[in-house]
Protein backbone atom coordinates (compact mmCIF):
# COMPACT_ATOMS: atom_id res chain seq x y z
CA UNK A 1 36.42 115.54 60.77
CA UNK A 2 35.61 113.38 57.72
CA UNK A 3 32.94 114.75 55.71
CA UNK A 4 33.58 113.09 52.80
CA UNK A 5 36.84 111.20 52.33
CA UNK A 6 37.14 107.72 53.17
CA UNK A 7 33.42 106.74 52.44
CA UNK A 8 33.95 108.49 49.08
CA UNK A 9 37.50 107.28 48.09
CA UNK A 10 38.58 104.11 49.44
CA UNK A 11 42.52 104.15 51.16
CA UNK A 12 41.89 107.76 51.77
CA UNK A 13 42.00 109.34 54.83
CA UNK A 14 41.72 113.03 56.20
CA UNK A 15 45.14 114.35 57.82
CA UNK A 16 46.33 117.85 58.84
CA UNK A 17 48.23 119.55 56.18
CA UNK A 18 51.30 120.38 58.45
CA UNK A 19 52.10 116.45 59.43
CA UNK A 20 51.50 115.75 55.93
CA UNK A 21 54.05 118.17 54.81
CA UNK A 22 56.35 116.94 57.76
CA UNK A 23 56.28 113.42 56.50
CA UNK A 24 56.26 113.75 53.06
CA UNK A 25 53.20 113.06 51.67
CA UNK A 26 52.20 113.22 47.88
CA UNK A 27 50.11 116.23 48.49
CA UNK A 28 49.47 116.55 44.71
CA UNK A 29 46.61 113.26 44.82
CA UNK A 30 45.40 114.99 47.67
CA UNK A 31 41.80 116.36 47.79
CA UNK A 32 40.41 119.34 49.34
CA UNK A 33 36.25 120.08 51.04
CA UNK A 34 36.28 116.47 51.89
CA UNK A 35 37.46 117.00 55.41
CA UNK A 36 36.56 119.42 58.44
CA UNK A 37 39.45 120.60 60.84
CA UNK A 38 38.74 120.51 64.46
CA UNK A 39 38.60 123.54 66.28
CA UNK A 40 42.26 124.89 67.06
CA UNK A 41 43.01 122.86 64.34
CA UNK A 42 44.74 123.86 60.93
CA UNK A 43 43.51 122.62 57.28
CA UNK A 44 42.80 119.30 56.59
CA UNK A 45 43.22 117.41 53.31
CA UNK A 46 41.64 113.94 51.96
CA UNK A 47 44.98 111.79 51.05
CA UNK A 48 45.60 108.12 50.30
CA UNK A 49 46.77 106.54 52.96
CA UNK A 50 51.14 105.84 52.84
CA UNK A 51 53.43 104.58 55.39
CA UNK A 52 57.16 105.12 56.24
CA UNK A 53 59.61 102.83 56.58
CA UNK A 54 62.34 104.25 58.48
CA UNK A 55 66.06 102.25 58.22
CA UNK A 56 68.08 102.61 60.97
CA UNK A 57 72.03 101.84 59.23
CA UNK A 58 74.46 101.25 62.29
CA UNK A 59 77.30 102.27 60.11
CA UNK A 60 81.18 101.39 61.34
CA UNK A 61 84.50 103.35 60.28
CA UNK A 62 87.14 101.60 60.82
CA UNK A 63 90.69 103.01 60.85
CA UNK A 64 93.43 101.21 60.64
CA UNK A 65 97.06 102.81 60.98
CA UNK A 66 100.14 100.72 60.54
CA UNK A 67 103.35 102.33 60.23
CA UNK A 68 106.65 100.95 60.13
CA UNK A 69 110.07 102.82 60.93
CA UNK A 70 113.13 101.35 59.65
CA UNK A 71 116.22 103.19 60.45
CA UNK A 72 119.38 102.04 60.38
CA UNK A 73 122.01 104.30 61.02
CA UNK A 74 125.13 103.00 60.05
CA UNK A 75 128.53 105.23 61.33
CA UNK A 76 131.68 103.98 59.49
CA UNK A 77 134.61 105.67 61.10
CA UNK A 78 137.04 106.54 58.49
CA UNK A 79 139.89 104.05 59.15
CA UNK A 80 143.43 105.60 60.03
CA UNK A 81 146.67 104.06 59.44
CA UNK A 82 149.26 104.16 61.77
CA UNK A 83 152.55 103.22 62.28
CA UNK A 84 151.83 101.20 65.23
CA UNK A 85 148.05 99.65 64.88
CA UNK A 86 145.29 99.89 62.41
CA UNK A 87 141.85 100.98 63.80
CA UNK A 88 138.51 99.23 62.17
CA UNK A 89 135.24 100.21 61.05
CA UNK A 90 132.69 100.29 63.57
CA UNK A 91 129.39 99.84 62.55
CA UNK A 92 126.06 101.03 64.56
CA UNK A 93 122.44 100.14 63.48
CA UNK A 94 119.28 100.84 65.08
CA UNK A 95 116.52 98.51 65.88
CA UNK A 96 113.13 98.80 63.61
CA UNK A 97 110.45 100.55 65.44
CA UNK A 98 107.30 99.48 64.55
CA UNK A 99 103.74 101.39 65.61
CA UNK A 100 101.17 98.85 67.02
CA UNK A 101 97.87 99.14 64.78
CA UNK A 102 94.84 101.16 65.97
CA UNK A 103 91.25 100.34 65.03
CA UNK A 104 88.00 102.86 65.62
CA UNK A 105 84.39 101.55 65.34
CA UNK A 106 81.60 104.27 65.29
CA UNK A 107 77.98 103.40 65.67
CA UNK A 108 75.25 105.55 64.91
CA UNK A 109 71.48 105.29 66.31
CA UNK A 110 68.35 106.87 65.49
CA UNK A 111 65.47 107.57 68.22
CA UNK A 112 62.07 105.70 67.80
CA UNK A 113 59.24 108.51 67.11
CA UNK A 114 56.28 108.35 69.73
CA UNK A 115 53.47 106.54 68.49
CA UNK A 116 51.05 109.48 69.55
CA UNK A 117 53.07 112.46 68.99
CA UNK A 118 51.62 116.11 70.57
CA UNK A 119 48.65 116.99 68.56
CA UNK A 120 46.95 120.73 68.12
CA UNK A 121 43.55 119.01 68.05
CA UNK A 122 43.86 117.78 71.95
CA UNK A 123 44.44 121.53 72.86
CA UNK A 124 41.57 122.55 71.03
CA UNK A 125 39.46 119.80 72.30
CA UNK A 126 40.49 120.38 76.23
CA UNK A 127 41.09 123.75 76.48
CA UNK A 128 42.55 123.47 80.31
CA UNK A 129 45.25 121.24 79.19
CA UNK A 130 45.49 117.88 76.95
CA UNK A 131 47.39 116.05 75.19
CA UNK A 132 47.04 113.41 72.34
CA UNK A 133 47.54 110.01 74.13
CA UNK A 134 48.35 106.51 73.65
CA UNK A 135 45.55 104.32 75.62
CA UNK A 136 46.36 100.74 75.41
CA UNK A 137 48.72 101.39 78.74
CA UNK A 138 46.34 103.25 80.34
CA UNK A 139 43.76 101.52 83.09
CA UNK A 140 40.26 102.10 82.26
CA UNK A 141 39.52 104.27 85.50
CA UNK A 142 42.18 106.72 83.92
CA UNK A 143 40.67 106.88 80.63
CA UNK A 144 37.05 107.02 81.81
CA UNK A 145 38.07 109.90 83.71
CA UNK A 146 40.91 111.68 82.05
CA UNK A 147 39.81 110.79 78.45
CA UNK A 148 37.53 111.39 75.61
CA UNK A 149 36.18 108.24 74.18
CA UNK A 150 35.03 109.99 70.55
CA UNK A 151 38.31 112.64 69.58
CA UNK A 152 40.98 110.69 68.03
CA UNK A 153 43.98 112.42 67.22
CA UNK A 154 46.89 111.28 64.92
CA UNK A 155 49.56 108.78 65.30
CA UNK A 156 53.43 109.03 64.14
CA UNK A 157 52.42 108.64 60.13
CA UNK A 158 49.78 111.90 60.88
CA UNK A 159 46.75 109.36 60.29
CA UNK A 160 43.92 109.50 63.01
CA UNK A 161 44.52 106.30 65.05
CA UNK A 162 42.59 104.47 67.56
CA UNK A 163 45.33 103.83 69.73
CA UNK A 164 45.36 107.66 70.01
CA UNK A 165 42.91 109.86 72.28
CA UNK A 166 42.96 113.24 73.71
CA UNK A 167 43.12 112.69 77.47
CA UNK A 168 42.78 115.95 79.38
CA UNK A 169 45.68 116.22 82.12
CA UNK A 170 44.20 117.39 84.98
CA UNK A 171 40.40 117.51 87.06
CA UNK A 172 38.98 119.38 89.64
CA UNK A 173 39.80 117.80 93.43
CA UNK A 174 36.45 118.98 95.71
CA UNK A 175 38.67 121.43 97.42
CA UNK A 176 39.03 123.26 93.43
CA UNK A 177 35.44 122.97 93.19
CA UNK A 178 34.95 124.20 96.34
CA UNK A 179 36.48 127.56 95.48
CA UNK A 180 34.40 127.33 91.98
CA UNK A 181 37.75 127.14 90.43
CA UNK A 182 39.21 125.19 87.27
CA UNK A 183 42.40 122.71 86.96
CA UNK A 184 44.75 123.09 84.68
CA UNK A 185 48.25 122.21 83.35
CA UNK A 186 50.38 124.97 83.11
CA UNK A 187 52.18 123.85 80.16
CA UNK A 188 49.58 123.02 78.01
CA UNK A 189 46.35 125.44 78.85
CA UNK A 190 44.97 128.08 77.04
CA UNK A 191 45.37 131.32 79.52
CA UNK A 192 43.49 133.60 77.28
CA UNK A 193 40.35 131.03 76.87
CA UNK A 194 40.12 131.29 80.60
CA UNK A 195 40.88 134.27 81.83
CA UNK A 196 41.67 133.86 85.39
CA UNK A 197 42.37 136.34 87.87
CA UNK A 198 44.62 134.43 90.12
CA UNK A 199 45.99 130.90 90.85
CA UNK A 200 45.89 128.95 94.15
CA UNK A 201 49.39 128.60 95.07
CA UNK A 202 48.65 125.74 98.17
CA UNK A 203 45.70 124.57 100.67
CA UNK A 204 43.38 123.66 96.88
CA UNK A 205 43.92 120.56 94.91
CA UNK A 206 43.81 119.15 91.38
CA UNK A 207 43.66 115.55 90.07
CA UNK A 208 46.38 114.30 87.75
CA UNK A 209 46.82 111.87 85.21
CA UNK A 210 49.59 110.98 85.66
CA UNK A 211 51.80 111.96 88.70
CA UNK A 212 54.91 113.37 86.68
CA UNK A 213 51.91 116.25 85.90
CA UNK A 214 52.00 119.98 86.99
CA UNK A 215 48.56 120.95 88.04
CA UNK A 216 47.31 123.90 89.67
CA UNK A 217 43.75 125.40 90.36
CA UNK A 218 43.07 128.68 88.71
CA UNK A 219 39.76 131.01 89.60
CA UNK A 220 38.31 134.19 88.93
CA UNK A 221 37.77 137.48 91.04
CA UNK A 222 34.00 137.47 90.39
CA UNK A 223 33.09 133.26 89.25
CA UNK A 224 29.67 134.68 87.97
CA UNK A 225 31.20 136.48 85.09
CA UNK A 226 34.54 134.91 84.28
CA UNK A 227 34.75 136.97 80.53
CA UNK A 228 36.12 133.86 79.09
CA UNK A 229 38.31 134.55 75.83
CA UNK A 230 39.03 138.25 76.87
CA UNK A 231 42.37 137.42 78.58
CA UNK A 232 46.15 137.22 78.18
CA UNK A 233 48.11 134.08 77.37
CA UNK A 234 50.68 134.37 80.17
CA UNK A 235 49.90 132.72 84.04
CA UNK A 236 48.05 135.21 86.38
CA UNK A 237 49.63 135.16 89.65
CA UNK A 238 49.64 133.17 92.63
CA UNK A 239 47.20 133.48 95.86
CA UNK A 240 47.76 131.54 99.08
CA UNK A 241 44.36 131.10 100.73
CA UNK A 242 44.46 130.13 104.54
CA UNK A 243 42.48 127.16 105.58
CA UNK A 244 38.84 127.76 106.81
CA UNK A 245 38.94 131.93 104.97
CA UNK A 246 36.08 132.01 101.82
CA UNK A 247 36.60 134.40 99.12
């Protein structure tokens, strides 16, 4: 959170300490108490704003081998003198061998970094399960319903972007609610916030954001008193409920 950073020093922005490390920042013109870190969120820093230029060098080795074998063999048989005939040299060579050339090109590629790279900020700010987000290919039914339209999280550079927003990853289906249960993504929610006794394992639902998303319904013994914060960060087990039976 900005506190007092870019109203106060113009090209400066606030950005977490760890991507600022990551990407090299000149941390020593940084400035610190001018920026708030969001919950689940590590220091912040007010830096001038830089950007990376990445150069992607396709570089070729080329080998070239050329060798060429002469050999001539040449056998002179030692000449003998007879009385009846004389016998004459006799002379062998071999043919020149010559290897045919061989040529190698190697190319070498670098990957393209997301534009909105995973961000500790999303988990802090959707505590079932987010993730920091890229919008612009996103309909707006999706991000009206999946998103937050204020927590901005940071782009590639580790600067707080507009084209980047938190967008939770799952919501409750009626049949969740029903069961006064919570969705969340497995991979990305914090077990220990919650606390939850058990996990539907079929017959309850969850909205997803995207439909390459793991979502699962997760609920408590007693709903009235879920103890929030007083659990374990590993996935309680599984319950099958039968259609029509009411914990």
């Amino acid at each position: 959170e900005d506190l007092q950073c870019a109203a106060a020093l113009p090209g400066y922005s606030c950005v977490d300490v760890k991507i600022a490390t990551a990407n090299g920042w000149d941390l020593a013109r940084c400035e610190t108490d001018r920026c708030k870190p969001l919950p689940g969120q590590g220091p912040c820093l007010c830096c001038p704003e830089t950007t990376a230029t990445t150069e992607t060098t396709s570089t070729a080795a080329t080998t070239a081998t050329s060798t060429t074998t002469a050999t001539s063999t040449i056998a002179d048989t030692t000449t003998t003198k007879t009385t009846t005939a004389e016998t004459t040299t006799a002379e062998t060579t071999t043919a020149e061998t010559t290897t045919a050339e061989t040529t190698t090109t190697a190319e070498t590629t670098t990957n393209t970094p997301p534009i909105c790279p995973p961000s500790t900020c999303c988990s802090a700010t959707y505590l079932e399960g987010g993730a920091c987000t890229e919008t612009s290919g996103l309909s707006k039914k999706v991000k009206k319903k999946f998103c937050s339209k204020a927590k901005m999280c940071t782009n590639s550079l580790g600067v707080f972007d507009t084209k980047c927003t938190c967008c939770r990853n799952c919501k409750e289906h009626k049949t969740c609610k029903n069961r006064k249960g919570k969705c969340v993504d497995p991979a990305s929610v914090n077990w220990s916030h919650w606390n939850f006794d058990f996990c539907y394992k079929k017959n309850v639902k969850c909205l997803k954001r995207n439909g390459g998303m793991n979502c699962v319904c997760c609920g408590w013994n007693d709903p009235t008193n879920p103890q929030l914060g007083q659990g374990e960060n590993v996935q309680p087990p599984t319950q099958v409920i039968t259609p029509g039976r009411s914990l």
